[in-house]
C-alpha atoms as a PDB file:
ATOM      1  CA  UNK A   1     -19.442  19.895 -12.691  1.00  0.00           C
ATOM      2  CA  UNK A   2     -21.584  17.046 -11.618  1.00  0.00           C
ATOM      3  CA  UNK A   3     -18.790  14.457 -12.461  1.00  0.00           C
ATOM      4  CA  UNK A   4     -15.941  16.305 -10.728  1.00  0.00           C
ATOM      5  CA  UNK A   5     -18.028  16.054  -7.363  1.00  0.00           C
ATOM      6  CA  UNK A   6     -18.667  12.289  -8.226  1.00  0.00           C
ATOM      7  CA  UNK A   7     -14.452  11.700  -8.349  1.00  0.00           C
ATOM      8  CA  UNK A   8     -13.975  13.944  -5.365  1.00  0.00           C
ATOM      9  CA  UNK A   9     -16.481  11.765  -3.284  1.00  0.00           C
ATOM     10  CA  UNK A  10     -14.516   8.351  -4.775  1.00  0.00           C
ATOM     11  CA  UNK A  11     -11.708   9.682  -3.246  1.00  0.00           C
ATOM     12  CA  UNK A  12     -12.592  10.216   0.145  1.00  0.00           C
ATOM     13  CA  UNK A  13     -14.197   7.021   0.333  1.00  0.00           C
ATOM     14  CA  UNK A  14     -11.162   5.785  -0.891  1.00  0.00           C
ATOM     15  CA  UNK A  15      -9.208   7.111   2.154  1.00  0.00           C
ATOM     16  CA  UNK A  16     -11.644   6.123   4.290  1.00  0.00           C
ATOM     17  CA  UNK A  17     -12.459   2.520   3.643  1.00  0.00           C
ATOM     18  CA  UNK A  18      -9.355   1.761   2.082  1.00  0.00           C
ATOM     19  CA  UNK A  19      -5.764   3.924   2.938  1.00  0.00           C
ATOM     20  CA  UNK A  20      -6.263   4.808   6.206  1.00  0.00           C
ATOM     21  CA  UNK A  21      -7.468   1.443   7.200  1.00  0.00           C
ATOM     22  CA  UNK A  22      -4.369  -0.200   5.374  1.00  0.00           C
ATOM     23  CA  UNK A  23      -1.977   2.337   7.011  1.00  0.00           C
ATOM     24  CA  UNK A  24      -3.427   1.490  10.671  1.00  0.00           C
ATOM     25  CA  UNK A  25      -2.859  -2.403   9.688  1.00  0.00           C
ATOM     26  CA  UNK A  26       1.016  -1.808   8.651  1.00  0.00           C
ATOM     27  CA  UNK A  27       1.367   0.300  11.721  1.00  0.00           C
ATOM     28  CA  UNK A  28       0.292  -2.276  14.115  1.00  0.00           C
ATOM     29  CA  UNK A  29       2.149  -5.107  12.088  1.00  0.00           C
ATOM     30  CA  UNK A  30       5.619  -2.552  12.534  1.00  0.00           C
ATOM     31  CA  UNK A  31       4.067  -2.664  16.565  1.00  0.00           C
ATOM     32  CA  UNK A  32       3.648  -6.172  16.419  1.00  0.00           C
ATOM     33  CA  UNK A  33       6.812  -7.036  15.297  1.00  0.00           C
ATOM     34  CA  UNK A  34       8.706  -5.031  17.747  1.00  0.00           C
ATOM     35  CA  UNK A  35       7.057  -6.681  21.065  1.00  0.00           C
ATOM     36  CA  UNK A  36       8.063  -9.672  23.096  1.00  0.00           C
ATOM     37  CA  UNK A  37       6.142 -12.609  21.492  1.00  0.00           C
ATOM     38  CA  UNK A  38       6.737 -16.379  20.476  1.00  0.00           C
ATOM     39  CA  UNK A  39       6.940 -16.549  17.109  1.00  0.00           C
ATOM     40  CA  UNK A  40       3.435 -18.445  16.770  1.00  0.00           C
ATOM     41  CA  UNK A  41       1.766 -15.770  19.390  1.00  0.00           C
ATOM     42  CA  UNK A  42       3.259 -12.761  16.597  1.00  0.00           C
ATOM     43  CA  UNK A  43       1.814 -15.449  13.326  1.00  0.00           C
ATOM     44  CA  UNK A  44      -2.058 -15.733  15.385  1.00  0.00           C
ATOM     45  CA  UNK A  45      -2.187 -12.087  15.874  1.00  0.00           C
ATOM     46  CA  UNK A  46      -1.174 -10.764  12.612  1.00  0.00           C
ATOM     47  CA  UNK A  47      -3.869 -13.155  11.158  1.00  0.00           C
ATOM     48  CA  UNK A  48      -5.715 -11.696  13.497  1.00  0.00           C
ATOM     49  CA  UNK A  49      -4.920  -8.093  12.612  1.00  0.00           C
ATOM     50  CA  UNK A  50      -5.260  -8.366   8.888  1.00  0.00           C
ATOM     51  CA  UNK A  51      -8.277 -11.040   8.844  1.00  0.00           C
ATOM     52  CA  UNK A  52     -10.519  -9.571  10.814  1.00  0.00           C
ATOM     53  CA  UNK A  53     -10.664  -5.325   9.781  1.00  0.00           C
ATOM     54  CA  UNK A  54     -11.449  -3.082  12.061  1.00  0.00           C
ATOM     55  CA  UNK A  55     -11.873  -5.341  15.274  1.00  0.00           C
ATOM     56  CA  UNK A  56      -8.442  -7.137  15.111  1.00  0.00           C
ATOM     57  CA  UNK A  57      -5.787  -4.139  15.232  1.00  0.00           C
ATOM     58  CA  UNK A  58      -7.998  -2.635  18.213  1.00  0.00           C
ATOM     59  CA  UNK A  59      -8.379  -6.013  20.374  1.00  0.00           C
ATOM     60  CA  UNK A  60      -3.954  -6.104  19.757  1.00  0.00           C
ATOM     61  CA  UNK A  61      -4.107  -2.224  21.252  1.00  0.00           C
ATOM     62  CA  UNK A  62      -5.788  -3.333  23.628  1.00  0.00           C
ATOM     63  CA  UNK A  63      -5.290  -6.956  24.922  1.00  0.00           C
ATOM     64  CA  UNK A  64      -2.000  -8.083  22.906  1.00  0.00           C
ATOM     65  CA  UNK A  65       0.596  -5.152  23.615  1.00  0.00           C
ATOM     66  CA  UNK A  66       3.124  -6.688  26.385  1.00  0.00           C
ATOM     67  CA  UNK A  67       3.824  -3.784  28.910  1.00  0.00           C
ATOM     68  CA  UNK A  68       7.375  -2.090  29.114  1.00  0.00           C
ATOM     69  CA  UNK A  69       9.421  -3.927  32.127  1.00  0.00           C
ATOM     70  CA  UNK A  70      11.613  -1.477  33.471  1.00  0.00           C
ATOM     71  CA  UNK A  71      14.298  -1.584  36.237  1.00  0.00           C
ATOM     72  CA  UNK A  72      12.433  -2.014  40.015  1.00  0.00           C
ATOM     73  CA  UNK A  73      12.308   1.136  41.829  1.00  0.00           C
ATOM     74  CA  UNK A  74      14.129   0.875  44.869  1.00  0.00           C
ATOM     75  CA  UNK A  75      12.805   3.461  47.621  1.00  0.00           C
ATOM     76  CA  UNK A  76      15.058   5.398  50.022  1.00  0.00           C
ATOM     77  CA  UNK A  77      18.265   5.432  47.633  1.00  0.00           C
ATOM     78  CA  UNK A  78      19.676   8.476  45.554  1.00  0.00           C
ATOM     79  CA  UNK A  79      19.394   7.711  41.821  1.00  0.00           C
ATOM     80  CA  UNK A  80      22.087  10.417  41.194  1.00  0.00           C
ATOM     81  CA  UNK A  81      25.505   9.597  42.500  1.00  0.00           C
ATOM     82  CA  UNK A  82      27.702  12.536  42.352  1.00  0.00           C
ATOM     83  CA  UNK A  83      31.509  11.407  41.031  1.00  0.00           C
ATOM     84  CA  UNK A  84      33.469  11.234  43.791  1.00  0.00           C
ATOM     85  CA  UNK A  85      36.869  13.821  43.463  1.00  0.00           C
ATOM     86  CA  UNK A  86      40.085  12.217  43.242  1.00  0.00           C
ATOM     87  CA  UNK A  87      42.781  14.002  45.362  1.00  0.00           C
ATOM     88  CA  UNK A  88      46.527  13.376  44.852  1.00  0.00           C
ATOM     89  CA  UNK A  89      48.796  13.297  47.361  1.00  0.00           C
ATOM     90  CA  UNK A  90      51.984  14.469  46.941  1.00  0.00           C
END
């Protein structure tokens, strides 16, 4: 009974040091990969990333993430335009 709590507690410690940890780093790399970098800025930060274990994905959330440039907001204007009805004349 003893040894079947032993490979139960290998396991989680498994998913704990090692999946999960793993999983995060191919997330971030997919995130990574995705943004608006040079091509040396996305090279430093997945060294970054997979070098350095717990601290590098975290300082990426959290300092390398390029924010989502949308269209300006122009104030005092519709944004819905009704379609204007055609009429024939006869």
């Amino acid at each position: 009974m003893g040894q079947s709590r032993g490979c139960l507690t290998n396991t989680i410690l498994f998913l704990i040091i090692v999946f999960i940890p793993v999983v995060g780093h191919i997330i971030e790399t997919v995130f990574l990969l995705e943004d608006d970098h040079s091509p040396l800025g996305k090279v430093l930060w997945l060294v970054l990333i997979w070098a350095v274990p717990f601290v590098g994905p975290l300082l990426y959330l959290l300092f390398g993430q390029r924010p989502v440039r949308h269209a300006p907001i122009s104030f005092g204007q519709s944004s819905y335009v009704p379609p204007q009805q055609q009429y024939y004349q006869h």
